[in-house]
Protein backbone atom coordinates (compact mmCIF):
# COMPACT_ATOMS: atom_id res chain seq x y z
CA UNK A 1 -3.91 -32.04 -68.14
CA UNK A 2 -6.66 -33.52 -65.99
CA UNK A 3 -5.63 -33.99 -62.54
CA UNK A 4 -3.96 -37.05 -63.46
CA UNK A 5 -1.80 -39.10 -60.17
CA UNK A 6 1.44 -37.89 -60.31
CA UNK A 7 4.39 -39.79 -58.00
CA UNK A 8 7.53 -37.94 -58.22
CA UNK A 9 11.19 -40.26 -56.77
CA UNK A 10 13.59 -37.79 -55.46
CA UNK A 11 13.74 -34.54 -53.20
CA UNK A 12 16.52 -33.53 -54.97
CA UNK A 13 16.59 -30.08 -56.77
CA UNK A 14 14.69 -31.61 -59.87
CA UNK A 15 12.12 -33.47 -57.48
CA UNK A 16 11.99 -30.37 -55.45
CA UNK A 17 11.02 -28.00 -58.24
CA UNK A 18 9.00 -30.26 -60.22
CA UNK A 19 6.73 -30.60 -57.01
CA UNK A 20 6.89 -26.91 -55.99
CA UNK A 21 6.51 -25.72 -59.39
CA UNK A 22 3.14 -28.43 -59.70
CA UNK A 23 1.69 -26.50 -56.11
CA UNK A 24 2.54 -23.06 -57.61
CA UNK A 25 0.32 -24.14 -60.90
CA UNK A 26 -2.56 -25.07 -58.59
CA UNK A 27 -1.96 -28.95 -59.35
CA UNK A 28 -2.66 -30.97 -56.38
CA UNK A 29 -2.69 -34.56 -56.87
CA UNK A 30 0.71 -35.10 -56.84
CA UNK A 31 3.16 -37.72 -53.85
CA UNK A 32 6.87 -36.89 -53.50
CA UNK A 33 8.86 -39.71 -51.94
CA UNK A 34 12.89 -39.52 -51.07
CA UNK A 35 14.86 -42.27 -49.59
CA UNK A 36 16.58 -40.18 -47.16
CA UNK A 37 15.72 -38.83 -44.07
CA UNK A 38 16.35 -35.51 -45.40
CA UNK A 39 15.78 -33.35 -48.81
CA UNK A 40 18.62 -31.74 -51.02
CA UNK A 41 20.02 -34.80 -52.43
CA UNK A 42 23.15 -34.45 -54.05
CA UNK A 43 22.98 -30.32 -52.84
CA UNK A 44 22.16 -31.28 -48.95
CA UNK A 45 24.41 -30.22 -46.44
CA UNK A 46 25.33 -32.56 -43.51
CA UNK A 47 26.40 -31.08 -40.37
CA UNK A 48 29.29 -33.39 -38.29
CA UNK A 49 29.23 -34.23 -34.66
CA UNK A 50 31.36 -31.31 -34.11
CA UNK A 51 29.05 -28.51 -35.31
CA UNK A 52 30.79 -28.09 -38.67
CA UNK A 53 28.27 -28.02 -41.93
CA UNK A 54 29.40 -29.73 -44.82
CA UNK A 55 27.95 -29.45 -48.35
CA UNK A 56 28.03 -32.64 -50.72
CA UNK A 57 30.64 -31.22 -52.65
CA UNK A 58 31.71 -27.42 -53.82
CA UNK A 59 28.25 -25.82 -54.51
CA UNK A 60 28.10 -22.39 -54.97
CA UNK A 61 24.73 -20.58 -56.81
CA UNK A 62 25.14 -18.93 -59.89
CA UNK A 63 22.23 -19.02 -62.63
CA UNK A 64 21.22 -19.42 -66.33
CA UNK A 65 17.57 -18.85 -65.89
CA UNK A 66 15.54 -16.18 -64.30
CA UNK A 67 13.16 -18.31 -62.84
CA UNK A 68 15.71 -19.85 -60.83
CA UNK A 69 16.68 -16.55 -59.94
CA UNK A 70 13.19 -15.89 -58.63
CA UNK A 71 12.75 -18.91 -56.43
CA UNK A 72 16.26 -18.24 -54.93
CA UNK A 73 15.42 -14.65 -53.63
CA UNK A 74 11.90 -15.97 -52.71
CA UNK A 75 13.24 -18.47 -50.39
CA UNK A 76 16.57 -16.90 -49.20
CA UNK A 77 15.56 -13.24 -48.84
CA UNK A 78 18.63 -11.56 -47.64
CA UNK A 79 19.85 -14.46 -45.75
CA UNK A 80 22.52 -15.46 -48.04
CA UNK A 81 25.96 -14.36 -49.26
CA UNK A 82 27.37 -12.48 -52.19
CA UNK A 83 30.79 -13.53 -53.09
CA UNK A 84 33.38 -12.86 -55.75
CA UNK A 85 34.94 -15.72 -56.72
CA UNK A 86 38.78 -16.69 -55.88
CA UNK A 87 39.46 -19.61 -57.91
CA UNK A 88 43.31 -21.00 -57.95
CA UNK A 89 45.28 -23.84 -59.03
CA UNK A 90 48.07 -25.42 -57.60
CA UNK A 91 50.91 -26.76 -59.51
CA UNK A 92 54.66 -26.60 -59.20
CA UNK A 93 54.57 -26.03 -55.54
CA UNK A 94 52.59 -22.56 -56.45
CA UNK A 95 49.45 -21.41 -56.35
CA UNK A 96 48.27 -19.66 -59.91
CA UNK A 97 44.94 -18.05 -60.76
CA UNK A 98 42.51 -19.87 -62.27
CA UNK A 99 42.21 -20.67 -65.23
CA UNK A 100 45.56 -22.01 -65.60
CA UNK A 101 45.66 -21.73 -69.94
CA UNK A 102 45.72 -17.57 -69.49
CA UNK A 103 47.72 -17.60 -66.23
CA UNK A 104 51.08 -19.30 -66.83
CA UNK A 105 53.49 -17.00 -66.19
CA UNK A 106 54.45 -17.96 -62.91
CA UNK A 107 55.35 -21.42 -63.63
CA UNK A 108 59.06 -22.50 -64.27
CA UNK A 109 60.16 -20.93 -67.25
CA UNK A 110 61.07 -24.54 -69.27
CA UNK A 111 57.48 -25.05 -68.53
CA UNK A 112 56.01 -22.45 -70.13
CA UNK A 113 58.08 -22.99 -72.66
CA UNK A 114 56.60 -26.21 -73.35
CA UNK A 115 53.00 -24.97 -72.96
CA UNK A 116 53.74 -21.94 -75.45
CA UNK A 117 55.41 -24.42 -77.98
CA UNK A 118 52.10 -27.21 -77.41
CA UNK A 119 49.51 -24.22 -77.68
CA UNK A 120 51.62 -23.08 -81.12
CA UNK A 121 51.83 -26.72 -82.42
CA UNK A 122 48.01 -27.06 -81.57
CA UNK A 123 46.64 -24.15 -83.31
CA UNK A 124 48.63 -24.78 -87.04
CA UNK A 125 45.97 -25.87 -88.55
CA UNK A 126 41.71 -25.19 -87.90
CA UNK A 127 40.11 -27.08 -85.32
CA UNK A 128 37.65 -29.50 -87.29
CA UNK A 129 35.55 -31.23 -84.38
CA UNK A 130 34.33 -34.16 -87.14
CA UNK A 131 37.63 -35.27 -86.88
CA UNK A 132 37.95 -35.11 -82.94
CA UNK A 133 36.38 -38.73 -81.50
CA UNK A 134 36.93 -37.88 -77.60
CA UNK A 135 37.99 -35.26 -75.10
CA UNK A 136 41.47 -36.46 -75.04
CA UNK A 137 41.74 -35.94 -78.51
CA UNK A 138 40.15 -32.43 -78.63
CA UNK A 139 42.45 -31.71 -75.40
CA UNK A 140 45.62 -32.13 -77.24
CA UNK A 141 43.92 -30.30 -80.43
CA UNK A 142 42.86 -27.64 -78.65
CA UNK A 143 45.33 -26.93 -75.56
CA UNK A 144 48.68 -28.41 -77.13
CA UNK A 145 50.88 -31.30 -75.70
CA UNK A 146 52.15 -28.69 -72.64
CA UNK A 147 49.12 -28.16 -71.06
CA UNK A 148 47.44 -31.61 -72.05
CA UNK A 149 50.63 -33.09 -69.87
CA UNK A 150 51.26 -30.68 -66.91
CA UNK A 151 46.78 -30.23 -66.23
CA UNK A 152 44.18 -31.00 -68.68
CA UNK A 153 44.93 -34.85 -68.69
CA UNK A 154 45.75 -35.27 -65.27
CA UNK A 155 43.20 -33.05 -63.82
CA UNK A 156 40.51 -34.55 -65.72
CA UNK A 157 41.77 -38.09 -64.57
CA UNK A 158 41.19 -36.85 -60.91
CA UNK A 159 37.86 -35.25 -61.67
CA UNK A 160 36.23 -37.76 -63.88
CA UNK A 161 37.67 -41.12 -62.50
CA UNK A 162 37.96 -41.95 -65.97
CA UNK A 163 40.25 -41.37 -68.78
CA UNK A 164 39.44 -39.08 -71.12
CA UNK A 165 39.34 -40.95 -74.14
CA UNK A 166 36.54 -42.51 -72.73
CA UNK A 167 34.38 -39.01 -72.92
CA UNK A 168 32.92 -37.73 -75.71
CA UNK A 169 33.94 -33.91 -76.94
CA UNK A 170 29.88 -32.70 -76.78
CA UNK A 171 29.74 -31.99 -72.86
CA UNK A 172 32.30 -28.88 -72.72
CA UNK A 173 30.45 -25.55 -73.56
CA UNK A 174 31.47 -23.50 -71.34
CA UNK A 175 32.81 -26.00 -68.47
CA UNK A 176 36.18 -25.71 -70.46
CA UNK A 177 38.17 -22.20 -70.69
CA UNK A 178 39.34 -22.90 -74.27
CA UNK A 179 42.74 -21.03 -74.82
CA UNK A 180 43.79 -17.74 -77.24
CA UNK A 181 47.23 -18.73 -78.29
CA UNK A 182 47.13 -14.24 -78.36
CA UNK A 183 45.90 -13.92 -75.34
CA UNK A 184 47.68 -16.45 -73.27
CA UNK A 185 50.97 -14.93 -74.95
CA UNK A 186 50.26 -11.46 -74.33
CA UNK A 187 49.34 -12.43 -70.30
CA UNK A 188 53.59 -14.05 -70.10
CA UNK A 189 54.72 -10.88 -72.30
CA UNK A 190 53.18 -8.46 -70.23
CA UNK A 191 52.85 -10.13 -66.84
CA UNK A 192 49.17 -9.94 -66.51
CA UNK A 193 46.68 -12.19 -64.34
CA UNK A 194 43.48 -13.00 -66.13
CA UNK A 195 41.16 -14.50 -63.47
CA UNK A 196 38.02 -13.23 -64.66
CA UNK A 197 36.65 -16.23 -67.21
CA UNK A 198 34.00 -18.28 -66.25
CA UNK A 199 29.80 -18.27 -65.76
CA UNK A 200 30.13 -18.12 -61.97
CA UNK A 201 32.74 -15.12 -61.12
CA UNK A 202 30.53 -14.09 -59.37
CA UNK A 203 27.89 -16.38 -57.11
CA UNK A 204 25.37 -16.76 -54.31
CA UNK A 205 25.60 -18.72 -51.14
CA UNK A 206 23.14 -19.59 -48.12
CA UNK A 207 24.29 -17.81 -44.55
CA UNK A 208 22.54 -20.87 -42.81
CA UNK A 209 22.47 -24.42 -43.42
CA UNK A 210 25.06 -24.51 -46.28
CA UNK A 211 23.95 -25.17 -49.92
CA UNK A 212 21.17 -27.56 -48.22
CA UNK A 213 19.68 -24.79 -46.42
CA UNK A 214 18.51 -23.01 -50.13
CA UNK A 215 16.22 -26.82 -50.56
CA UNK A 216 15.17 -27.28 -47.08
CA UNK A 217 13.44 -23.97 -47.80
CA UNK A 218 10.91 -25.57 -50.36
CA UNK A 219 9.93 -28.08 -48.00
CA UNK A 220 6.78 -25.84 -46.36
CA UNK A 221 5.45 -25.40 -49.94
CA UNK A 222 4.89 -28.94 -50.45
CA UNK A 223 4.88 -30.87 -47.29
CA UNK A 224 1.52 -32.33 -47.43
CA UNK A 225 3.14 -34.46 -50.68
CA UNK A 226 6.34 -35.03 -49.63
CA UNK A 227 7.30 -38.68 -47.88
CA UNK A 228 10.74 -39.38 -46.48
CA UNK A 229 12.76 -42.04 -45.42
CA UNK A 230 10.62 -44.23 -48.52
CA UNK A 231 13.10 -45.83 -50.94
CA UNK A 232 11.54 -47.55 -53.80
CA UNK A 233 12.33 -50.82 -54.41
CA UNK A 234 10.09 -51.87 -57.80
CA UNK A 235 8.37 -49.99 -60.26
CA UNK A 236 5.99 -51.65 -62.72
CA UNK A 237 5.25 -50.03 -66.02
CA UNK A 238 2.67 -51.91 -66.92
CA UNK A 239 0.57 -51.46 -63.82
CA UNK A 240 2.00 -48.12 -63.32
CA UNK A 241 2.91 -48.52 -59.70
CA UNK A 242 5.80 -48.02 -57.25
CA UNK A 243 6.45 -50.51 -54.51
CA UNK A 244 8.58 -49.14 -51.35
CA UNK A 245 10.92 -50.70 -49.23
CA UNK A 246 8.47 -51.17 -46.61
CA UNK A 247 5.74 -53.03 -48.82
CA UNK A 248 3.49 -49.65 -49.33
CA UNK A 249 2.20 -49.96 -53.10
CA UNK A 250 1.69 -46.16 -54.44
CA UNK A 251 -0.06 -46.02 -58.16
CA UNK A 252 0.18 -43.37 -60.69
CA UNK A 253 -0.41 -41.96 -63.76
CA UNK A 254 2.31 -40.49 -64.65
CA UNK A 255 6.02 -41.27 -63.50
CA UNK A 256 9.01 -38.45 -62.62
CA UNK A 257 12.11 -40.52 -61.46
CA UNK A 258 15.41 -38.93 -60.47
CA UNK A 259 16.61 -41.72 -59.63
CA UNK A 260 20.40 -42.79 -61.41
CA UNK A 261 18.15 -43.94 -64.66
CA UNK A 262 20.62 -46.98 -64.53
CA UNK A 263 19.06 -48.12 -61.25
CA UNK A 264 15.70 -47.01 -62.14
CA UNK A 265 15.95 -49.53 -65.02
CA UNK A 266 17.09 -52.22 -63.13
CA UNK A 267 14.25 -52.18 -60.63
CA UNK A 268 11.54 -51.54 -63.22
CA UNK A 269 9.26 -54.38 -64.71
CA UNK A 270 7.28 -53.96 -68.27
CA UNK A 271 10.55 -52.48 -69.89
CA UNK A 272 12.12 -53.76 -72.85
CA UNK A 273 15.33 -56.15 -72.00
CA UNK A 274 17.19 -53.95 -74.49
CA UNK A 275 16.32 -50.71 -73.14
CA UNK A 276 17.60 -52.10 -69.46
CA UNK A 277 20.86 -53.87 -71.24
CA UNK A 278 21.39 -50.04 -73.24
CA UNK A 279 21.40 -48.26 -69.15
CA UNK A 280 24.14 -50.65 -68.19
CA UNK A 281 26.22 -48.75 -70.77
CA UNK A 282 26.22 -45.52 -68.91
CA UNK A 283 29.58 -44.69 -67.09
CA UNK A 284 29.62 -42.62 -63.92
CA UNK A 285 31.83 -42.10 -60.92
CA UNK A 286 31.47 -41.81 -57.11
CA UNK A 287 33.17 -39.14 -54.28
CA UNK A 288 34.68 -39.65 -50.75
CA UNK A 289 34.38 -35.82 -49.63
CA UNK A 290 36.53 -34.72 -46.74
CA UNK A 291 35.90 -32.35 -44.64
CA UNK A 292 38.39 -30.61 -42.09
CA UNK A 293 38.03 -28.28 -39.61
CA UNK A 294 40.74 -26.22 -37.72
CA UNK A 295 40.53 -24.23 -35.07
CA UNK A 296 42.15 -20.97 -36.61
CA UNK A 297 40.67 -18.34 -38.58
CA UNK A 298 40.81 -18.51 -42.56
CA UNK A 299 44.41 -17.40 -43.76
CA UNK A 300 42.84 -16.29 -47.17
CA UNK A 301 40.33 -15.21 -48.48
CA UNK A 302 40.03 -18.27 -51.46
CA UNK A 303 36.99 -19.80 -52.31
CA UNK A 304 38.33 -22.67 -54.29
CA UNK A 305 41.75 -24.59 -55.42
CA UNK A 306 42.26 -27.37 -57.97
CA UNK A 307 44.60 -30.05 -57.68
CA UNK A 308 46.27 -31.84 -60.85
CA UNK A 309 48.98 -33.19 -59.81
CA UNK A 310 49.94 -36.12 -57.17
CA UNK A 311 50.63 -34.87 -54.03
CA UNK A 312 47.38 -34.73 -53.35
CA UNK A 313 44.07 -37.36 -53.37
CA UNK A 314 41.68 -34.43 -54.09
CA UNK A 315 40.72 -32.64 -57.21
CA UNK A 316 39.61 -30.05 -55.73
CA UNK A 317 39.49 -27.98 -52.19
CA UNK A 318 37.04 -25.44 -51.18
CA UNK A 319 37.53 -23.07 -48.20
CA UNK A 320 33.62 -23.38 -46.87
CA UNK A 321 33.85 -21.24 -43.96
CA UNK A 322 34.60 -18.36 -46.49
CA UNK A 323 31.04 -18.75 -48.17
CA UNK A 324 29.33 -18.67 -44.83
CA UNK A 325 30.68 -17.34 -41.65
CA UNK A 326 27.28 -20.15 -39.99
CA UNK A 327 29.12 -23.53 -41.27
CA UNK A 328 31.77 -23.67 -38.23
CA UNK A 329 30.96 -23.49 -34.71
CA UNK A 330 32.75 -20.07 -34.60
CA UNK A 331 34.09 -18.00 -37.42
CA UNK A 332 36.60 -16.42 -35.26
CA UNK A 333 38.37 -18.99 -34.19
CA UNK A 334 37.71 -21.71 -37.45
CA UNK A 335 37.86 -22.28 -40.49
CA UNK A 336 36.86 -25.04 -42.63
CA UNK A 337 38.01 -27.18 -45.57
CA UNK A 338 35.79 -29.06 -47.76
CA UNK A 339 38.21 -31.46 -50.12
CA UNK A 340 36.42 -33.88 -53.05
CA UNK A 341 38.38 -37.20 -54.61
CA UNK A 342 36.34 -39.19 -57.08
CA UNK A 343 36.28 -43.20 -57.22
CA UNK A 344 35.43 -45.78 -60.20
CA UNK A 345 36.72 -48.85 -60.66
CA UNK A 346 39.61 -47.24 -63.19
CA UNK A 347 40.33 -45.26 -59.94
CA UNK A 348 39.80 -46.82 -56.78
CA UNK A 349 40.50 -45.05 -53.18
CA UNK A 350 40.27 -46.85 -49.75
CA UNK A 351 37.77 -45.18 -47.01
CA UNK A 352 40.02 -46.45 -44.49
CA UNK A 353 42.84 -44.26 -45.21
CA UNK A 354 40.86 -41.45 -46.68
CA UNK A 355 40.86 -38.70 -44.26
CA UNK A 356 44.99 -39.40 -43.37
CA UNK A 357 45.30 -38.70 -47.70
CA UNK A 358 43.66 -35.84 -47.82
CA UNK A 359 45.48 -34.57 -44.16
CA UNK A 360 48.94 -35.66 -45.67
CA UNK A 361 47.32 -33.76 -49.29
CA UNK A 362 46.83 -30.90 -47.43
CA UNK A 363 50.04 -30.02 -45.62
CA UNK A 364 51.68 -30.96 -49.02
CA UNK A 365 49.92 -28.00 -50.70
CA UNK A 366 50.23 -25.72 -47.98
CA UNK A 367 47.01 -25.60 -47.12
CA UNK A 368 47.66 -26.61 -43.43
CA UNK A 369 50.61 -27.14 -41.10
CA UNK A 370 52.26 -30.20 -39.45
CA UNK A 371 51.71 -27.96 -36.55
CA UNK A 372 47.59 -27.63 -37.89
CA UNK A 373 47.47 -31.55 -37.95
CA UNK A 374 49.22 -32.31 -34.96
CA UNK A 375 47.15 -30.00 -32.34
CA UNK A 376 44.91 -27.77 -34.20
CA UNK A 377 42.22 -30.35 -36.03
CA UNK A 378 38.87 -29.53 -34.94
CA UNK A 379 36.87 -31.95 -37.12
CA UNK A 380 36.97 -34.72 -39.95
CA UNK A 381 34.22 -35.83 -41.63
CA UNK A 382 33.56 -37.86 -44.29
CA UNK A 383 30.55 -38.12 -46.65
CA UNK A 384 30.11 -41.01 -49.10
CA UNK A 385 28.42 -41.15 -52.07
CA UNK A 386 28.31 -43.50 -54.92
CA UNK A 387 27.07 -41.28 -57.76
CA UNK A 388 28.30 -37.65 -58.02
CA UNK A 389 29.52 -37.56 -61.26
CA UNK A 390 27.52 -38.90 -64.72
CA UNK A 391 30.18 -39.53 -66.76
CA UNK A 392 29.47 -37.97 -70.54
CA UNK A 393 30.99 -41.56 -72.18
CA UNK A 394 31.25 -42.10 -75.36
CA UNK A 395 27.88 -44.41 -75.54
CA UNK A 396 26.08 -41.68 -73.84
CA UNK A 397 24.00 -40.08 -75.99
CA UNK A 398 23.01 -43.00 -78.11
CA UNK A 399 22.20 -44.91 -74.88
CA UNK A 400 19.71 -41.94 -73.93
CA UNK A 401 18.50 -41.45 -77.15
CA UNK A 402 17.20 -45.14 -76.99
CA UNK A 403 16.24 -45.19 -73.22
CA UNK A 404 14.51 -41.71 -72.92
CA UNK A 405 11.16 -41.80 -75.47
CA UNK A 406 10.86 -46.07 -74.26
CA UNK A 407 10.33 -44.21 -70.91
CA UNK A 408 8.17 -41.60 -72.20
CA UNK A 409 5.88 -44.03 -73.90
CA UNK A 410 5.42 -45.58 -70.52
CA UNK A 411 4.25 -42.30 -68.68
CA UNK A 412 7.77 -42.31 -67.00
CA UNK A 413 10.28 -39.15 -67.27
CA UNK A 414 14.09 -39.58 -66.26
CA UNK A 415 15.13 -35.92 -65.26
CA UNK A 416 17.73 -34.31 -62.91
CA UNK A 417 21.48 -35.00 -62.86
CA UNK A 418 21.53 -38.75 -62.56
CA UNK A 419 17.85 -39.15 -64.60
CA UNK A 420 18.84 -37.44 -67.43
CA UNK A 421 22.26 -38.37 -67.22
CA UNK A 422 23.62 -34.85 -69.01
CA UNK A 423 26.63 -33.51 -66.70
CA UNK A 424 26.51 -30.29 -68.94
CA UNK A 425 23.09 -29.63 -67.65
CA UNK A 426 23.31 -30.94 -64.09
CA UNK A 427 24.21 -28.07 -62.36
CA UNK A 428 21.84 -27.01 -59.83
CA UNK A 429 20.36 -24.46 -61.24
CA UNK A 430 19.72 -26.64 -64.59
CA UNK A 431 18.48 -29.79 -62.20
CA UNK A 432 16.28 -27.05 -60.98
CA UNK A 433 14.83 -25.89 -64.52
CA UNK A 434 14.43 -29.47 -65.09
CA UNK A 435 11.46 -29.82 -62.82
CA UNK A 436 9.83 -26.93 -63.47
CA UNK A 437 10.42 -27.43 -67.41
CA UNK A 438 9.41 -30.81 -66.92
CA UNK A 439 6.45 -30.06 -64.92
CA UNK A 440 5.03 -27.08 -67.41
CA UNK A 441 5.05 -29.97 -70.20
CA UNK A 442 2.83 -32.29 -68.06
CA UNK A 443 0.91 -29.62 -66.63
CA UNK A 444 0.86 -26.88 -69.44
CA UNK A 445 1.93 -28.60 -72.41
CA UNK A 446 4.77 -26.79 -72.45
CA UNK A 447 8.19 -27.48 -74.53
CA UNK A 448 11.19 -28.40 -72.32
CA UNK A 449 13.87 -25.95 -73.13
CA UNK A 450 16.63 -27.28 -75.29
CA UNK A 451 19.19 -25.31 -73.91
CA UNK A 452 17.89 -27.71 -70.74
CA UNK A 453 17.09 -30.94 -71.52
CA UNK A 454 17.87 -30.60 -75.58
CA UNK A 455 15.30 -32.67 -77.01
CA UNK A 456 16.23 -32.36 -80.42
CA UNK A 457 18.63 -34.69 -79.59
CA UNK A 458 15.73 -37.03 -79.16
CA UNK A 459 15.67 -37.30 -75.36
């Protein structure tokens, strides 16, 4: 491609890579423009009043693609951590390795009973996913009554701020440990943990500046393009321009927005009403995330816990100061807590009362003391965001098969976790492969990866 203008919205992780990945291909005429004072987006890190660093959620850095890979040892050298991951869940007053379908045997014997009988039930006849119409269905087809009752439903609930007959059954791959009714037996029978399933058992983490810290490091590489502090407030498709908050007009030629693609519709003219009406389909969820810090060293060595059940707010809780010994003021006195609870308007939490929940969550689950509350709190802090989760509804996919080539026809790409609106690839390593796939097809001509952005599905 001729060195067409190119205007990329977002320093996110897609924004970021798109515009490093544009650089590293020699492309120059290119503007990068973020709303925030600061890059990272949903992967910054925000450091409290206190000293303690705080990620935007529980990040940690594990990869599908060896570019990725590449970039992450480019920018981090040795400065980062190597961890092996201690995932748990907490239910029935116990903590239990995770994933709780092959590590049951600890619960109450009536119920594991009822899990063993649900998993039985479940698995009489072959799993036939034409018949399944939503994850709740394929939850109860797939994990039994038992484990649909005691975690899958209500853990979901917590995580998605949506009931799960509202998703559809196509985001899982491997988010979801699916259960062997053999091997889940033969873990009660014998008395075995199984903690080892999952992509990320093992994973990568920054020593400085929290998950942030790995994006602040592209910044040098394409300062000269990047503009902060410059949310847009129109976009015209027809004259191909973006209008910021402060009145400065910026044209282009061609258009990457990371921008939630529902509010990207809303503020752009020269679009068809009924690709804007099909964007006010799409379902998503916000997060209040908590974070505590205590002046006492770590009394574990966890990484992360997940929460099902109601005595507590969050979903899930992530010991931060064991990822980095940089993210409290000192390691040898502090630890730190980092605890998530989604929002929607099926599940709405008040910001008043937020940090007292997730205190009162806390001592209930034995993460801290009355005696930690009461004289040994070293911070609370509380980050806000609106979108953190995009919700894989039901209307999803047809809503992005319609909205997706309108925008492409218009010079204008939707990518990242919010633009493309695909959970299932919105890690940050995908968001990541999303700029760089996205800008090898502008640049290159290349084919965005499937496995990425799947545009068979006509996205």
């Amino acid at each position: 491609m001729s060195e067409q203008k190119i205007v990329i919205l977002g320093a996110g992780p897609t924004g970021l890579a798109a515009a490093y990945r544009l650089s590293e291909l020699g492309y120059r005429n290119y503007r990068i423009f973020e709303a925030r004072g600061k890059v990272g987006g949903l992967a910054s890190s925000e450091v409290s009043p206190n000293g303690f660093t705080y990620d935007i959620g529980g990040h940690v850095l594990f990869s599908h693609y060896k570019y990725f890979d590449a970039l992450f040892d480019k920018l981090m050298g040795d400065e980062y951590q190597e961890l092996v991951r201690e995932a748990w869940v907490w239910m029935c007053g116990r903590f239990l390795p995770y994933p709780l379908q092959n590590n049951i045997k600890d619960l109450p014997k009536e119920v594991v009973l009822e899990i063993l009988l649900g998993l039985v039930e479940a698995q009489k006849s072959p799993l036939k996913l034409d018949e399944i119409e939503n994850f709740e269905q394929l939850i109860m087809k797939q994990f039994g009554a038992g484990l649909a009752k005691y975690f899958m439903m209500p853990y979901n609930f917590k995580v998605w701020a949506h009931p799960p007959r509202m998703m559809n059954k196509e985001w899982i791959g491997e988010r979801v440990a699916l259960p062997s009714l053999e091997r889940v037996l033969g873990n009660v029978i014998l008395g075995r943990d199984d903690a080892g399933w999952g992509p990320n058992n093992t994973f990568k983490y920054p020593r400085h500046g929290g998950t942030g810290g790995l994006f602040e490091r592209i910044v040098p590489y394409i300062k000269d393009h990047l503009t902060l502090d410059s949310p847009a407030a129109a976009v015209d498709a027809d004259a191909k321009t973006v209008t910021f908050r402060d009145g400065r007009v910026e044209s282009y030629d061609v258009l990457l927005t990371t921008l939630p693609m529902d509010k990207f519709a809303h503020l752009t003219a020269g679009l068809p009403q009924g690709v804007v009406d099909e964007t006010k389909r799409l379902r998503h969820s916000g997060s209040f995330i908590v974070g505590v810090g205590v002046d006492r060293p770590a009394p574990t060595s966890k990484c992360w816990m997940y929460f099902p059940e109601e005595d507590a707010p969050f979903y899930r809780v992530t010991y931060l100061s064991n990822y980095s010994p940089e993210v409290v003021p000192d390691i040898t006195r502090q630890h730190s807590l980092l605890a998530e609870i989604s929002h929607s308007e099926f599940k709405p939490e008040d910001r008043d009362t937020i940090v007292q929940q997730t205190l009162d969550g806390m001592v209930s689950t034995r993460l801290l003391t009355e005696e930690d509350v009461a004289t040994r709190l070293a911070d609370t802090f509380v980050i806000e965001r609106d979108y953190t989760y995009p919700t894989p509804s039901l209307e999803r996919d047809g809503v992005l098969r319609a909205v997706h080539p309108a925008l492409h026809e218009r010079g204008i790409y939707s990518r990242g976790r919010f633009g493309a609106w695909r959970y299932e690839v919105g890690n940050m390593d995908h968001s990541v492969a999303q700029g760089v796939e996205w800008a090898d097809r502008v640049v290159l001509g290349a084919v965005e990866d499937e496995l990425t952005y799947q545009a068979k599905r006509g996205c």
